[in-house]
Protein backbone atom coordinates (compact mmCIF):
# COMPACT_ATOMS: atom_id res chain seq x y z
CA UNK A 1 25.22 9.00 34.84
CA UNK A 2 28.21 6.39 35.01
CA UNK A 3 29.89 5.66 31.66
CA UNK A 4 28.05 1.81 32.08
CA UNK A 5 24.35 3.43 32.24
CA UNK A 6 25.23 5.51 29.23
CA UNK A 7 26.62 2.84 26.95
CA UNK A 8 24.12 0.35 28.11
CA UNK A 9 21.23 2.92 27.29
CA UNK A 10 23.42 3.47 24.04
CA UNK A 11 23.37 -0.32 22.94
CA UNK A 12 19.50 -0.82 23.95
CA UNK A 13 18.68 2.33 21.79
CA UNK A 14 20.75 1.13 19.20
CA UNK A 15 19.23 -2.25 19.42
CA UNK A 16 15.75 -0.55 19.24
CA UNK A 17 16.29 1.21 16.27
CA UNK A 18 18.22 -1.20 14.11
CA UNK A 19 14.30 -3.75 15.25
CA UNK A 20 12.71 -1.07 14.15
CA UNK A 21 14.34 -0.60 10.60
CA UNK A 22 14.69 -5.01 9.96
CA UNK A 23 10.36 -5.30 11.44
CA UNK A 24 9.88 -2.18 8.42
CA UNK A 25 12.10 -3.83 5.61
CA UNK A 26 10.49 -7.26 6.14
CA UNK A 27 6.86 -5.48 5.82
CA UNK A 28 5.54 -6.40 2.17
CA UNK A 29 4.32 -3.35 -0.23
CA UNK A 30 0.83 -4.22 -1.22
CA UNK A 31 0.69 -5.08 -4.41
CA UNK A 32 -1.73 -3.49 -7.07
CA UNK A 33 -3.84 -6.39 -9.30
CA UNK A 34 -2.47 -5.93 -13.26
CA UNK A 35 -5.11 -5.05 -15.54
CA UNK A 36 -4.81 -7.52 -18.35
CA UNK A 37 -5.28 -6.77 -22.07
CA UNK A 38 -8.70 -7.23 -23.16
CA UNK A 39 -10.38 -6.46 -20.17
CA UNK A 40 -11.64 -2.99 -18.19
CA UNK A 41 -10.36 -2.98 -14.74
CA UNK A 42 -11.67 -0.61 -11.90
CA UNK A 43 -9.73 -0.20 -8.55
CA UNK A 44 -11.27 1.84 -5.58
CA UNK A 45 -9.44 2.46 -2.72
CA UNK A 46 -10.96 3.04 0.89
CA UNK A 47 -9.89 5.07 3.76
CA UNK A 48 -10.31 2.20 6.51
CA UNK A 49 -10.54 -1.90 6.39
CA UNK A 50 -14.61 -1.39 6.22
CA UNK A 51 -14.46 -0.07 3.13
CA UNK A 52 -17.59 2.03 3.82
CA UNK A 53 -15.84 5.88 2.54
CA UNK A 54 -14.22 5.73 -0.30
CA UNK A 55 -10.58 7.77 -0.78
CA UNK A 56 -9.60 7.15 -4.31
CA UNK A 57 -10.38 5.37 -7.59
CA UNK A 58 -8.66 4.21 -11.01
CA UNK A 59 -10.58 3.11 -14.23
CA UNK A 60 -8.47 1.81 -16.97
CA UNK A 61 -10.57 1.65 -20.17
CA UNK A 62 -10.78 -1.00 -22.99
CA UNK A 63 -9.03 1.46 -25.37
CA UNK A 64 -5.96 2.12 -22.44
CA UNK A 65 -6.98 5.35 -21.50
CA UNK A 66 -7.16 6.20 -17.58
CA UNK A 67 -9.36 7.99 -15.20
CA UNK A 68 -8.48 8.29 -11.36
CA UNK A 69 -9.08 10.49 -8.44
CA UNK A 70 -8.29 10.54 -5.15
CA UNK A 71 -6.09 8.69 -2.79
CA UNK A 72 -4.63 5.24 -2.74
CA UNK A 73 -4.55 3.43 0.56
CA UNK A 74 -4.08 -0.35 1.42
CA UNK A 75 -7.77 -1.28 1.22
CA UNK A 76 -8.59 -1.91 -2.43
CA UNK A 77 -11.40 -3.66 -4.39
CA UNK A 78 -10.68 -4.64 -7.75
CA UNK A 79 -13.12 -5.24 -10.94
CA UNK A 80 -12.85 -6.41 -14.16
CA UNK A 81 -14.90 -6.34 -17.23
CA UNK A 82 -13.95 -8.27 -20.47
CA UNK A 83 -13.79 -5.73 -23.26
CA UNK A 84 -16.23 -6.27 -26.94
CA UNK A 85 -13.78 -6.41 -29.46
């Protein structure tokens, strides 16, 4: 392989990868709902976009105590429940 072939191959690999990295970066986290004070809140997470099997689950309680299990994956339902003072 000429020294042309290998530093084009070089610069298209390195343009690949440096894509790659900006197309991940600009990806937004998804963000989990607050639970706000006064209220119970109950997350469940799925393992596809159906939401038919569920992977994983989070209760936080009037009093702030927490119960969860599970997995957390990018297809959540969210609940709330106003707390009796």
């Amino acid at each position: 392989m000429t020294r042309t072939k290998r530093a084009v191959y070089a610069a298209v690999a390195a343009s690949a990868i440096a894509t790659s990295f900006a197309v991940a970066a600009a990806t937004p986290a998804m963000a989990i709902p607050a639970c706000r004070d006064g209220y119970q809140c109950t997350y469940t997470w799925y393992t596809d976009a159906d939401k038919t099997s569920v992977s994983g689950g989070m209760t936080i309680f009037c009093d702030g105590t927490q119960d969860r299990f599970g997995t957390q994956t990018s297809y959540l339902t969210f609940s709330t429940a106003q707390c009796n003072d």
